[in-house]
C-alpha atoms as a PDB file:
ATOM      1  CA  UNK A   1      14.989  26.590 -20.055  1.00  0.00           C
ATOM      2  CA  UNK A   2      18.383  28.558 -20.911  1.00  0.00           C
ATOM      3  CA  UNK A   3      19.967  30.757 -19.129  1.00  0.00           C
ATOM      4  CA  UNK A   4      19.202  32.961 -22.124  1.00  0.00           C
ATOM      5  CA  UNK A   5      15.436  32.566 -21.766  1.00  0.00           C
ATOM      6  CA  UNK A   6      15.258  33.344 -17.929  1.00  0.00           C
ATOM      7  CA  UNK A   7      17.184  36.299 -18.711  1.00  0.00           C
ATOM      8  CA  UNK A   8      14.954  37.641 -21.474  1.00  0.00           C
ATOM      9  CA  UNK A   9      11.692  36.518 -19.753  1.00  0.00           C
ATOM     10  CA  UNK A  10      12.898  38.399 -16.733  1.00  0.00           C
ATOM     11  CA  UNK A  11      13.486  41.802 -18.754  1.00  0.00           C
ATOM     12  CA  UNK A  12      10.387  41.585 -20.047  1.00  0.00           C
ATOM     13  CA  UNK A  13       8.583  41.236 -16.858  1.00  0.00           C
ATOM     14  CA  UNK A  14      10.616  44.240 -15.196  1.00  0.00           C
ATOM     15  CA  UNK A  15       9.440  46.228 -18.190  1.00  0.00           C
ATOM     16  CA  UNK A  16       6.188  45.021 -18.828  1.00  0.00           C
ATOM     17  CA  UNK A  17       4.739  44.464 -15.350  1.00  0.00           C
ATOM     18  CA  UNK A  18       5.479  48.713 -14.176  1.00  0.00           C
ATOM     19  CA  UNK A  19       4.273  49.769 -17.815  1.00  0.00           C
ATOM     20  CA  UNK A  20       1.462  48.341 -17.175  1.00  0.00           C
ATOM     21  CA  UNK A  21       0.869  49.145 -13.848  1.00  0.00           C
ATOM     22  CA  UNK A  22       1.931  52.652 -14.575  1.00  0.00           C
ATOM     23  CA  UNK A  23       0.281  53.234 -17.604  1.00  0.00           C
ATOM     24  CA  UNK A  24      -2.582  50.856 -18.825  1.00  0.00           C
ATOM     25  CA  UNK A  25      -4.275  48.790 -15.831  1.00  0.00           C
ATOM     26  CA  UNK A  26      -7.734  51.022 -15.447  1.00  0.00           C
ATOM     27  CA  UNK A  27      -8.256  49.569 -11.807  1.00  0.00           C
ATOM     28  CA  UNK A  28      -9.412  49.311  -9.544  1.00  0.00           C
ATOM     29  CA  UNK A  29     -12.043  47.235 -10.834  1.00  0.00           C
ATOM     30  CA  UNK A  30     -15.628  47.133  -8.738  1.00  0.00           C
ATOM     31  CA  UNK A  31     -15.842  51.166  -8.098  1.00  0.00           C
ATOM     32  CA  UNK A  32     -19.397  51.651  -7.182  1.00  0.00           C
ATOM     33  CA  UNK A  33     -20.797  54.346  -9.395  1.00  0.00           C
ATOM     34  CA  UNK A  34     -21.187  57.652  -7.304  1.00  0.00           C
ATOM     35  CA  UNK A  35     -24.820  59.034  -8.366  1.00  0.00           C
ATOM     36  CA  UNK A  36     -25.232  62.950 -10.163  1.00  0.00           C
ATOM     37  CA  UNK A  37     -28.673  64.211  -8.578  1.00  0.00           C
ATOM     38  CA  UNK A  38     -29.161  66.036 -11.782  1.00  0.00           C
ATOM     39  CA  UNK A  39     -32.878  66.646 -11.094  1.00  0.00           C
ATOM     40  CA  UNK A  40     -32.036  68.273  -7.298  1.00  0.00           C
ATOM     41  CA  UNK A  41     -28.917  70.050  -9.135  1.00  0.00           C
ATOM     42  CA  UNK A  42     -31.359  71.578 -11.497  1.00  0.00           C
ATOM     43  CA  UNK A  43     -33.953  72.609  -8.748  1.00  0.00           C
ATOM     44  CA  UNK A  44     -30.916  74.485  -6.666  1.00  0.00           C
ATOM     45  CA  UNK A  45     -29.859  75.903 -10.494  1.00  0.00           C
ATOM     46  CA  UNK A  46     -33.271  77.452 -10.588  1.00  0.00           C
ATOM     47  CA  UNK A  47     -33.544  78.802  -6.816  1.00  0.00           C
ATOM     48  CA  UNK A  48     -31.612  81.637  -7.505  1.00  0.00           C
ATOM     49  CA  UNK A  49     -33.719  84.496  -9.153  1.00  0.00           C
ATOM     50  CA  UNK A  50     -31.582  86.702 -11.734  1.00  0.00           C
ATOM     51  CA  UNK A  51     -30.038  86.424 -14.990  1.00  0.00           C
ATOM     52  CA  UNK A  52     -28.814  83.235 -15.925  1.00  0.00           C
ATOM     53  CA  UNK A  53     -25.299  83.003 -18.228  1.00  0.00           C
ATOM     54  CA  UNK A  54     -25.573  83.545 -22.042  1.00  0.00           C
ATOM     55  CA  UNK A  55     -22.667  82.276 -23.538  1.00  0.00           C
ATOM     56  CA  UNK A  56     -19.198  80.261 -22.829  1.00  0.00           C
ATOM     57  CA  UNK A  57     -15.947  81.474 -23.588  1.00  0.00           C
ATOM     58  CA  UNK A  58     -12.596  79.682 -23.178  1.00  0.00           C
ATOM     59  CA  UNK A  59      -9.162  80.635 -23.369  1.00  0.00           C
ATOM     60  CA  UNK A  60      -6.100  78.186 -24.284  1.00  0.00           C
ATOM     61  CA  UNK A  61      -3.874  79.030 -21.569  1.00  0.00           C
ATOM     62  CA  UNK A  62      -0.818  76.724 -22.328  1.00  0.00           C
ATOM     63  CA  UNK A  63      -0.677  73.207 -25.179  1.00  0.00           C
ATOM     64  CA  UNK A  64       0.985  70.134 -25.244  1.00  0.00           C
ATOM     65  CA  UNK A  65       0.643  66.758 -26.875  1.00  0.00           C
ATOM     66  CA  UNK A  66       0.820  63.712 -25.366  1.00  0.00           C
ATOM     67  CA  UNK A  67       0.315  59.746 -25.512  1.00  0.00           C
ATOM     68  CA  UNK A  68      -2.957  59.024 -25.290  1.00  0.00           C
ATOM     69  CA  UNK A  69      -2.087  56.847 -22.242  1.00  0.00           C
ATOM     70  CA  UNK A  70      -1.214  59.291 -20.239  1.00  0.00           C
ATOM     71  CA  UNK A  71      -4.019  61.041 -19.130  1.00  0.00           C
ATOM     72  CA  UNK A  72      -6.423  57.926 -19.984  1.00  0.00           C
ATOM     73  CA  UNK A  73      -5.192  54.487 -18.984  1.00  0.00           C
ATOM     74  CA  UNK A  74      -4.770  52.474 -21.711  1.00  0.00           C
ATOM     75  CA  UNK A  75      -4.871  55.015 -24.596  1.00  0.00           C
ATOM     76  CA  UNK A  76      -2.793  54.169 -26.672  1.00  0.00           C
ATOM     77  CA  UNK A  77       0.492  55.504 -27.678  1.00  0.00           C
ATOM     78  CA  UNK A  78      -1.362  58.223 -30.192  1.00  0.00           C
ATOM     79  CA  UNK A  79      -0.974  61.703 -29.259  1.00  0.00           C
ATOM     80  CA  UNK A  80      -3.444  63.979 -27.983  1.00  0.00           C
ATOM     81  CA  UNK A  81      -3.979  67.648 -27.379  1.00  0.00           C
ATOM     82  CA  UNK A  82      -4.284  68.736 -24.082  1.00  0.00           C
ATOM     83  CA  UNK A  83      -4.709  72.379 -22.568  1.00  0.00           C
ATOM     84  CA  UNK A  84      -5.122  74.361 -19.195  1.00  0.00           C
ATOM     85  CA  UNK A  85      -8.230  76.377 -19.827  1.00  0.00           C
ATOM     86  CA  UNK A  86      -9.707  79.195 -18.433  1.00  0.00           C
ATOM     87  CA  UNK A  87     -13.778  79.528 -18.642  1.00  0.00           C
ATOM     88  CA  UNK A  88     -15.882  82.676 -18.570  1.00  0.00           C
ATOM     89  CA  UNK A  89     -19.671  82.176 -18.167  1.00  0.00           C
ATOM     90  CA  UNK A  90     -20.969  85.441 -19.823  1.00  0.00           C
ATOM     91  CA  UNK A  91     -23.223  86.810 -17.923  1.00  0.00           C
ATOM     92  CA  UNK A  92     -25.382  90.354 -17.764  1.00  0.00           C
ATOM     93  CA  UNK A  93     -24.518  91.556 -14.633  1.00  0.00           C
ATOM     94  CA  UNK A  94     -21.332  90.102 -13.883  1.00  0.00           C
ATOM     95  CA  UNK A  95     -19.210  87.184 -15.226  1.00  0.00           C
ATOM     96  CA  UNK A  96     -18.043  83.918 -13.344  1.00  0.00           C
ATOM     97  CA  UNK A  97     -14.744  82.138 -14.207  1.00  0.00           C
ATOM     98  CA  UNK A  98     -14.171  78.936 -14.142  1.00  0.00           C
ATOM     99  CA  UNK A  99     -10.426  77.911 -13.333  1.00  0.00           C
ATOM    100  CA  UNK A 100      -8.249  80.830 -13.819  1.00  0.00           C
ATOM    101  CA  UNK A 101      -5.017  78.756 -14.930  1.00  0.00           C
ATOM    102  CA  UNK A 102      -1.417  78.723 -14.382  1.00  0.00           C
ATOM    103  CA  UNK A 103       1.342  81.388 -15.014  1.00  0.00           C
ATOM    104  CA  UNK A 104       3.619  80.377 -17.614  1.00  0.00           C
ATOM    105  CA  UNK A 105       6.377  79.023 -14.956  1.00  0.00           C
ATOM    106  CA  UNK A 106       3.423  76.892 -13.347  1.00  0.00           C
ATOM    107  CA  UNK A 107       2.980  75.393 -16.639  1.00  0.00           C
ATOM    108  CA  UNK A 108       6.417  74.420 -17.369  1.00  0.00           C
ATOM    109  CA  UNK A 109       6.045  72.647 -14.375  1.00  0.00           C
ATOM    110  CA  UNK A 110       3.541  70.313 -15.440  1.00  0.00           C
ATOM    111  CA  UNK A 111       5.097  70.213 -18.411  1.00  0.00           C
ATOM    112  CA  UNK A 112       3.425  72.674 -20.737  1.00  0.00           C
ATOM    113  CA  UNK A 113       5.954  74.369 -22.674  1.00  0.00           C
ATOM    114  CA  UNK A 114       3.751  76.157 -25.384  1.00  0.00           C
ATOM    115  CA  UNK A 115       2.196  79.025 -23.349  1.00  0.00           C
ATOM    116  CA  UNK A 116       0.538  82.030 -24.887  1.00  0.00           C
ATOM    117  CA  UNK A 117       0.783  85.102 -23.322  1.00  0.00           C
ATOM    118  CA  UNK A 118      -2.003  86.768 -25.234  1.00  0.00           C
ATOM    119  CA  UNK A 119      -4.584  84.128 -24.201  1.00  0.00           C
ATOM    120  CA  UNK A 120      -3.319  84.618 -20.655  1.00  0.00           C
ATOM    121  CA  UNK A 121      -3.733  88.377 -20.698  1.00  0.00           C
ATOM    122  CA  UNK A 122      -7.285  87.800 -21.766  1.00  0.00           C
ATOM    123  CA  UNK A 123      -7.904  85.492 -18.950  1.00  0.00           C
ATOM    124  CA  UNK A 124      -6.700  87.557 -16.232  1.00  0.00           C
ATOM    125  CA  UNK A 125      -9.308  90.630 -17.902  1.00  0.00           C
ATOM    126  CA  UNK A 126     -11.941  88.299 -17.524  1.00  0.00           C
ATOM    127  CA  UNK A 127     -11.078  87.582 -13.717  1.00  0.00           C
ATOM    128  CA  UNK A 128     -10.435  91.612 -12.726  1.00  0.00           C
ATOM    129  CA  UNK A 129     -13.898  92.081 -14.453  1.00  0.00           C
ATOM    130  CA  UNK A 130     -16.020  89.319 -13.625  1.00  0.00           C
ATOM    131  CA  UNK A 131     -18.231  89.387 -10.419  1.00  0.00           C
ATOM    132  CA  UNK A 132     -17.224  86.069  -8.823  1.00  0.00           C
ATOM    133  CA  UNK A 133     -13.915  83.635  -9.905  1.00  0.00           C
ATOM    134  CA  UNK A 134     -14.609  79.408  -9.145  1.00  0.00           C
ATOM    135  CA  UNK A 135     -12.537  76.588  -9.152  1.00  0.00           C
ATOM    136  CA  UNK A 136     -13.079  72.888  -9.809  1.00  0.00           C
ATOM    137  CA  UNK A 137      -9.702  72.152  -8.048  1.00  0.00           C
ATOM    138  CA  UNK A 138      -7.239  73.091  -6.444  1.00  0.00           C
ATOM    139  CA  UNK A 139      -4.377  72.291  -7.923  1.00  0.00           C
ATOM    140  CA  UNK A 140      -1.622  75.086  -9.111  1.00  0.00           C
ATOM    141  CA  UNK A 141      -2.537  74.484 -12.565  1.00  0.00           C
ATOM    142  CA  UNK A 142      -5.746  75.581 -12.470  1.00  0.00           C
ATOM    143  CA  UNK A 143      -5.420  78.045  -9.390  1.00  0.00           C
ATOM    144  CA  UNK A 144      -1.932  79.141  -9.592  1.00  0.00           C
ATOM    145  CA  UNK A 145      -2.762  82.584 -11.722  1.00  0.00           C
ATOM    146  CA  UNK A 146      -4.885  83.864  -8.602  1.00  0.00           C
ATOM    147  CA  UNK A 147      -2.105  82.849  -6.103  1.00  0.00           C
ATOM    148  CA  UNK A 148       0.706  84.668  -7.983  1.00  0.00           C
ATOM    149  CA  UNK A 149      -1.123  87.413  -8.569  1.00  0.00           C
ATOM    150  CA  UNK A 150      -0.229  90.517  -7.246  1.00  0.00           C
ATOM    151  CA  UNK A 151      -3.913  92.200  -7.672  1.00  0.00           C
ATOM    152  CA  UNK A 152      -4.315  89.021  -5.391  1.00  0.00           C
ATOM    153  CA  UNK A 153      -6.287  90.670  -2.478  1.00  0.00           C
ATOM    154  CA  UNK A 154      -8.832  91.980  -4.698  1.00  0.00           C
ATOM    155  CA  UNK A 155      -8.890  88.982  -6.777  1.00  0.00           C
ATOM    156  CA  UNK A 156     -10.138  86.906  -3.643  1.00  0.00           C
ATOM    157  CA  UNK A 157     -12.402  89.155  -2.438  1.00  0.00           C
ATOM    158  CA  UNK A 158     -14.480  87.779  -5.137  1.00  0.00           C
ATOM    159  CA  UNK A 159     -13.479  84.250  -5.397  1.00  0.00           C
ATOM    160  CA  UNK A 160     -15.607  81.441  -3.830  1.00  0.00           C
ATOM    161  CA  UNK A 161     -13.613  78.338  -2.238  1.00  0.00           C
ATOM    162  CA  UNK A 162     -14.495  75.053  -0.847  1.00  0.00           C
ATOM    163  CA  UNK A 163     -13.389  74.610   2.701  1.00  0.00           C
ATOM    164  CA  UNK A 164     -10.822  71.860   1.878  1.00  0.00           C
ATOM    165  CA  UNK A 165     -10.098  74.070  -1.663  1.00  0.00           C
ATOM    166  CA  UNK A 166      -8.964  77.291   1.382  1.00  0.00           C
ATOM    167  CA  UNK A 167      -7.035  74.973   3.765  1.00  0.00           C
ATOM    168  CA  UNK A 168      -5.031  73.795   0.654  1.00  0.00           C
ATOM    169  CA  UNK A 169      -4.505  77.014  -1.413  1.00  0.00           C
ATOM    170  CA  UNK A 170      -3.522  78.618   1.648  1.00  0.00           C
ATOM    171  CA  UNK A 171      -0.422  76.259   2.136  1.00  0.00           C
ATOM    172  CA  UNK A 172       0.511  77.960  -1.661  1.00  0.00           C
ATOM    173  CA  UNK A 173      -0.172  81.548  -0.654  1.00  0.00           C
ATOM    174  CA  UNK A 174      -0.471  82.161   3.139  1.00  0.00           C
ATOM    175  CA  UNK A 175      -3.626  84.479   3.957  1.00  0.00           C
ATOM    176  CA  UNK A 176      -6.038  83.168   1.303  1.00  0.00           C
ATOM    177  CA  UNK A 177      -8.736  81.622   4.298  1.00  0.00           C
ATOM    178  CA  UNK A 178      -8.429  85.370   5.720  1.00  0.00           C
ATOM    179  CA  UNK A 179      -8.410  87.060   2.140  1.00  0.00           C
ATOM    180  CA  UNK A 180     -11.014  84.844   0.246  1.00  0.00           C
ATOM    181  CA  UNK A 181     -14.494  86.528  -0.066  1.00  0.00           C
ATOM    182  CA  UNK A 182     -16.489  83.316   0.663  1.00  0.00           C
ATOM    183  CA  UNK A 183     -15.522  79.776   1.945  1.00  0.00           C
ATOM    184  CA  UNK A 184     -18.257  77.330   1.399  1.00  0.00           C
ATOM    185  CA  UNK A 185     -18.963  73.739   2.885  1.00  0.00           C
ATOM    186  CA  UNK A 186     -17.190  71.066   0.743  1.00  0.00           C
ATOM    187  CA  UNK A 187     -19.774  68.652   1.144  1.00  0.00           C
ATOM    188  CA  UNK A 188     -23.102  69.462  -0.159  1.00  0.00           C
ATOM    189  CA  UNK A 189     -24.538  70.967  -3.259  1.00  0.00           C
ATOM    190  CA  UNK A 190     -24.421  74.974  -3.114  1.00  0.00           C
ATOM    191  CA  UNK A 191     -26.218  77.184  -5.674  1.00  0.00           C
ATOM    192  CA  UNK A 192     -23.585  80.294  -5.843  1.00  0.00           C
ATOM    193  CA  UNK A 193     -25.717  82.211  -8.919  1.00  0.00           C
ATOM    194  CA  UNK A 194     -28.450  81.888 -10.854  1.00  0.00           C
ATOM    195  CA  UNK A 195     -28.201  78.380 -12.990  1.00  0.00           C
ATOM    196  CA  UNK A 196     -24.639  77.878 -11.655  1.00  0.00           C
ATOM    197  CA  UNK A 197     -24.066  75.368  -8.454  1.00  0.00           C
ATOM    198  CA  UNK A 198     -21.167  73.513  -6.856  1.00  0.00           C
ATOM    199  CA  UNK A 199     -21.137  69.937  -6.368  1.00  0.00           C
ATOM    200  CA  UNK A 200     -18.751  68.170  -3.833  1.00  0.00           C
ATOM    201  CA  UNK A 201     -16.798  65.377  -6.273  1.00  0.00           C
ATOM    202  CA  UNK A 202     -13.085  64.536  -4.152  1.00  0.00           C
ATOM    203  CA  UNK A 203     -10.864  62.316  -5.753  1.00  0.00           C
ATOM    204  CA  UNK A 204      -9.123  63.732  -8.689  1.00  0.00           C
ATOM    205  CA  UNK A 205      -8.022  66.415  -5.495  1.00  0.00           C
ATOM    206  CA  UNK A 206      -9.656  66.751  -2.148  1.00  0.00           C
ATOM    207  CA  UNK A 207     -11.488  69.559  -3.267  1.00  0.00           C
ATOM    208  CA  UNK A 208     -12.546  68.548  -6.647  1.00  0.00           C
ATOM    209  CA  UNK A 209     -15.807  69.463  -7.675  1.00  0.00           C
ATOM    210  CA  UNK A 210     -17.941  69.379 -10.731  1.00  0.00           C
ATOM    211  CA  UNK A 211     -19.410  72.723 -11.596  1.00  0.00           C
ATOM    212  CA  UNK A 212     -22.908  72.914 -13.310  1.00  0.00           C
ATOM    213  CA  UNK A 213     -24.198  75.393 -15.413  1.00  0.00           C
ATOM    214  CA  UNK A 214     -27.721  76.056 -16.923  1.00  0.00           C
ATOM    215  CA  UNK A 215     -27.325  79.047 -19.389  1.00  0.00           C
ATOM    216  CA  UNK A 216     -30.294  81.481 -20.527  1.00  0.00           C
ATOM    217  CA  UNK A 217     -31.202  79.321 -23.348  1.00  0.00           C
ATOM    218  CA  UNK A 218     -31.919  75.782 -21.333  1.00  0.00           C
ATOM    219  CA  UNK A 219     -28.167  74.312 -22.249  1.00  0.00           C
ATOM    220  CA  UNK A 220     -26.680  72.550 -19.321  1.00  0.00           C
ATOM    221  CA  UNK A 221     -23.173  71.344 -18.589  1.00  0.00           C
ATOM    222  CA  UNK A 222     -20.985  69.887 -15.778  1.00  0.00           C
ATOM    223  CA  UNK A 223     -17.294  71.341 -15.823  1.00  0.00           C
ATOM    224  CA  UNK A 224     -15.216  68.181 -14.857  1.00  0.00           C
ATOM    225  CA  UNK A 225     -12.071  69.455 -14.046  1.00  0.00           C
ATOM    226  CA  UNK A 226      -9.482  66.758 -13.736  1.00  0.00           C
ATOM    227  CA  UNK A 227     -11.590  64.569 -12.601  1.00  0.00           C
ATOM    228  CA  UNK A 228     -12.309  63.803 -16.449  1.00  0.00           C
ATOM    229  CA  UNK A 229      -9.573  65.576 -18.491  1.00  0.00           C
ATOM    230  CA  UNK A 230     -10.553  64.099 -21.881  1.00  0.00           C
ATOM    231  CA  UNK A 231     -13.760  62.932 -23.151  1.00  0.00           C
ATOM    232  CA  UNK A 232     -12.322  58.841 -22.969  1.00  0.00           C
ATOM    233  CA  UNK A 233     -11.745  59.415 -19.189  1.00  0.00           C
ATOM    234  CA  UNK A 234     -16.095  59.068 -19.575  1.00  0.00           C
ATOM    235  CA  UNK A 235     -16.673  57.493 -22.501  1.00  0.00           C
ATOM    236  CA  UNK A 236     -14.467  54.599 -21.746  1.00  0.00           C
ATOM    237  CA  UNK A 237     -14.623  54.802 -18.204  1.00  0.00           C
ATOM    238  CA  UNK A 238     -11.029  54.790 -17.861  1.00  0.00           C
ATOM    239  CA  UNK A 239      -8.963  57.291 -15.465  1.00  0.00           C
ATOM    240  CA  UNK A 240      -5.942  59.007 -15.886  1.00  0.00           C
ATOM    241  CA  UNK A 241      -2.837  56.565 -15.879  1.00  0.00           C
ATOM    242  CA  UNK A 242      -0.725  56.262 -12.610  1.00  0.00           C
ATOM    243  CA  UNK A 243       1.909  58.219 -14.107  1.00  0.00           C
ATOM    244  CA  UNK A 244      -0.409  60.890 -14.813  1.00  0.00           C
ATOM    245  CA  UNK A 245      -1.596  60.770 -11.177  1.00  0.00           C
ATOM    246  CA  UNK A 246       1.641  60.615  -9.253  1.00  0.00           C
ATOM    247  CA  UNK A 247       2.678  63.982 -10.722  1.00  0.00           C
ATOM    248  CA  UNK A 248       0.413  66.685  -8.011  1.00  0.00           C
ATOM    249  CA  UNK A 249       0.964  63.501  -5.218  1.00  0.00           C
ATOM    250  CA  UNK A 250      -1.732  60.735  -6.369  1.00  0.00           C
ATOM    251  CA  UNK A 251      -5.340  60.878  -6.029  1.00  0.00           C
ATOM    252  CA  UNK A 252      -8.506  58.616  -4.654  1.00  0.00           C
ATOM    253  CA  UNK A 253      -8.565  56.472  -8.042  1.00  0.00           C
ATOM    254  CA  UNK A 254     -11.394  54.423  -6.585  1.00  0.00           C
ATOM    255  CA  UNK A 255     -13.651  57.735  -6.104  1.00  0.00           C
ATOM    256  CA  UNK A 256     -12.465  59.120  -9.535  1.00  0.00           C
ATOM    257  CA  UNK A 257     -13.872  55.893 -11.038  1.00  0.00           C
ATOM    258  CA  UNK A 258     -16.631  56.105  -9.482  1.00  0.00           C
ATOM    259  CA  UNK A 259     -17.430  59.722 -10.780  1.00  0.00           C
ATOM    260  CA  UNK A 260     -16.611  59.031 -13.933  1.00  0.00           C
ATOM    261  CA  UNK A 261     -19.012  56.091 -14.167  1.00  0.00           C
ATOM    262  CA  UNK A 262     -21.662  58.854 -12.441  1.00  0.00           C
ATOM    263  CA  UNK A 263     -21.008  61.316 -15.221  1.00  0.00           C
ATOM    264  CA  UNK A 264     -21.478  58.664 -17.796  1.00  0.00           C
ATOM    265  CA  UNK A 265     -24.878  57.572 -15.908  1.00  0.00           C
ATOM    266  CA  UNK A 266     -26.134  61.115 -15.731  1.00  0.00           C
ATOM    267  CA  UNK A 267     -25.422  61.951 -19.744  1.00  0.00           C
ATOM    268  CA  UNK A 268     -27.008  58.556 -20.714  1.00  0.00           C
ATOM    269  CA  UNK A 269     -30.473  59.695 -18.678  1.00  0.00           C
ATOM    270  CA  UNK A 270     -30.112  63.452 -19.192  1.00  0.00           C
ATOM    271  CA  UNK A 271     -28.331  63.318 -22.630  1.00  0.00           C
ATOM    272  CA  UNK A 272     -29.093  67.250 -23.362  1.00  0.00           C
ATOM    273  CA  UNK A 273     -26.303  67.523 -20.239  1.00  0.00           C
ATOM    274  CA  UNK A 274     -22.925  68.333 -21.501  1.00  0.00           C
ATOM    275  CA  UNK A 275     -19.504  67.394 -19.672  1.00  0.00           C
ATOM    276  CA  UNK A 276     -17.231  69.609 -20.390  1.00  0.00           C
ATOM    277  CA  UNK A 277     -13.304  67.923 -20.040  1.00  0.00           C
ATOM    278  CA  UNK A 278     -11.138  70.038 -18.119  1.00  0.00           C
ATOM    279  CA  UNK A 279      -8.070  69.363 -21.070  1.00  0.00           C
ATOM    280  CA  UNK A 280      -9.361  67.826 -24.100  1.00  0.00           C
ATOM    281  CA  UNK A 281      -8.745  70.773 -26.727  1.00  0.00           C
ATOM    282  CA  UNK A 282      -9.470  68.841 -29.608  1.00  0.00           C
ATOM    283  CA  UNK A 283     -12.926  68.019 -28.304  1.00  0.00           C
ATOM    284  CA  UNK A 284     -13.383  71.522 -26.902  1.00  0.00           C
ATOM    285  CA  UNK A 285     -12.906  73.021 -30.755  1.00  0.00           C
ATOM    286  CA  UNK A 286     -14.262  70.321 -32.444  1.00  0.00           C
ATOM    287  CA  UNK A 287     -17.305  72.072 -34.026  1.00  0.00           C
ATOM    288  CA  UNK A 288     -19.752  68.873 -34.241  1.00  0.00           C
ATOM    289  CA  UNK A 289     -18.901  67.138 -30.992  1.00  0.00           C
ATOM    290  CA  UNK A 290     -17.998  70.046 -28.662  1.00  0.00           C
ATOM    291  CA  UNK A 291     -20.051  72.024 -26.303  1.00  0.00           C
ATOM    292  CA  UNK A 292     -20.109  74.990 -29.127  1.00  0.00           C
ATOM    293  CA  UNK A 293     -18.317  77.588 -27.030  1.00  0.00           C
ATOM    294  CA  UNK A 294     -16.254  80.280 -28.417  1.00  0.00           C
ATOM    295  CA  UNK A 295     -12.722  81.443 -28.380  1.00  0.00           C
ATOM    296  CA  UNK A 296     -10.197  83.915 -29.805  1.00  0.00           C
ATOM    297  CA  UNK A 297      -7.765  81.481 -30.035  1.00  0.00           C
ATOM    298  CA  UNK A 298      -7.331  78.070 -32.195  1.00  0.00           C
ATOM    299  CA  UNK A 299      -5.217  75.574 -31.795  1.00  0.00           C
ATOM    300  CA  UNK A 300      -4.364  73.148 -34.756  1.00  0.00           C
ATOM    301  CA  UNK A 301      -1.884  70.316 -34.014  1.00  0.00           C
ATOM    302  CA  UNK A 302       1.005  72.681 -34.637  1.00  0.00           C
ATOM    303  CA  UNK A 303       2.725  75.489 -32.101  1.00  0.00           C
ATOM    304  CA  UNK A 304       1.339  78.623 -33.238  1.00  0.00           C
ATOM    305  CA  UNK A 305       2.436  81.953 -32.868  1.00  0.00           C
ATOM    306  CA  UNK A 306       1.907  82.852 -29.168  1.00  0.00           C
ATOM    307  CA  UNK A 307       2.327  79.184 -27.776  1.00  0.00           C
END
């Protein structure tokens, strides 16, 4: 063999070998599935007398498009729409939201350069009106509207945190373990309103959770968070690429897989459960697969006005 032909052969390896590593392997392989107890999730759901939600509203915080590959390993190069969402679960009585979102400087720093103000300024309504404020992470993107808040101490009089959620949002924002209105154990199922419970899922973060929700009507969903951003993370049991991971300092891949292959087990025996994917936009407004929640705001491949 030439000279030439080591060379080339040696390029390609110190390409190929990190792009793949980086960006495609969907190890490890062998994760032992981590089991949903949907039927003990649904008897803590109905433990709690009162009014269960109605409805599901979102609002598009911030958009961008990216390779497929990114956020699911192995995706392919073709773009995809991703989001940071905020959730209201509409509910007589008083609201709960789900994942308040980032400020528009938070979201530059993951990357999100189409923000729109409007959709935030609806969010932050929802959380100075609703009766409690939840979080399936703890990661700025999805919590960093509450920290930089300056209605903050009223804000977290209402909020409900994980124990491991507090200890790390309070290295953001000193005072939130004193200031938070309830910390709660990070590793058992909690019922925290009618139809709506916590349940303990690190990996993605340590204090990732999945949040279920049983609304008035019977429909039931799991809000994934990170630990499934797009509907392939579950479908194809495939996590978010390296790259995607070493950007809020890595996560438990090995427990993420093994969630993912849980959620995938729990919709293929309970398939009237819904995941919803803490990013996947298209998914989210796509009117025959989605979850059939409603928003002010519509996205459509293209930077609107406001993002």
């Amino acid at each position: 063999m030439g000279l030439f032909s080591r060379l080339f052969i040696a390029v390609i390896l110190i390409v190929a070998v990190p792009y793949y590593w980086l960006l495609l392997d969907a190890g490890p392989r062998g994760s032992r599935v981590t089991p949903i107890d949907i039927p003990a999730i649904r008897r803590l759901a109905a433990s709690v007398p009162g009014q269960r939600p109605i409805s599901v509203e979102y609002a598009p915080l911030a958009v961008r498009q990216m390779a497929g590959t990114i956020l699911v390993a192995g995706g392919g190069l073709r773009v995809q729409t991703v989001a940071k969402i905020a959730f209201r679960l509409v509910t007589p009585g008083g609201d709960t939201v789900i994942d308040t979102g980032p400020t528009e400087a938070q979201a530059a720093d993951v990357g999100f350069k189409h923000f729109n103000f409007e959709a935030r300024r609806l969010a932050d309504t929802w959380t100075q009106g609703a009766r409690q404020v939840v979080f399936t992470h703890e990661h700025p993107d999805f919590v960093g509207s509450l920290i930089a808040s300056e209605a903050f101490t009223p804000l977290a009089a209402k909020t409900i945190l994980t124990r491991r959620q507090a200890e790390i949002m309070d290295r953001m924002r000193p005072g939130v373990i004193d200031e938070v209105g309830q910390i709660v154990p990070s590793d058992r199922l909690l019922a925290v309103a009618p139809g709506i419970v916590l349940v303990p899922a690190p990996g993605h973060s340590p204090g990732s959770q999945l949040i279920y929700v049983q609304l008035s009507d019977g429909r039931e969903y799991l809000f994934a968070g990170d630990t499934a951003t797009m509907e392939r993370n579950v479908t194809w049991l495939r996590p978010r690429s390296r790259l995607a991971s070493s950007w809020q300092g890595g996560e438990d891949r090995e427990a993420v897989i093994g969630l993912l292959k849980g959620l995938a087990d729990a919709t293929a025996r309970y398939p009237e459960l819904r995941v919803v994917y803490g990013g996947d936009l298209a998914w989210l407004q796509n009117a025959r697969q989605g979850p059939g929640f409603s928003s002010a705001f519509r996205y459509g491949g293209q930077e609107p006005d406001g993002y």
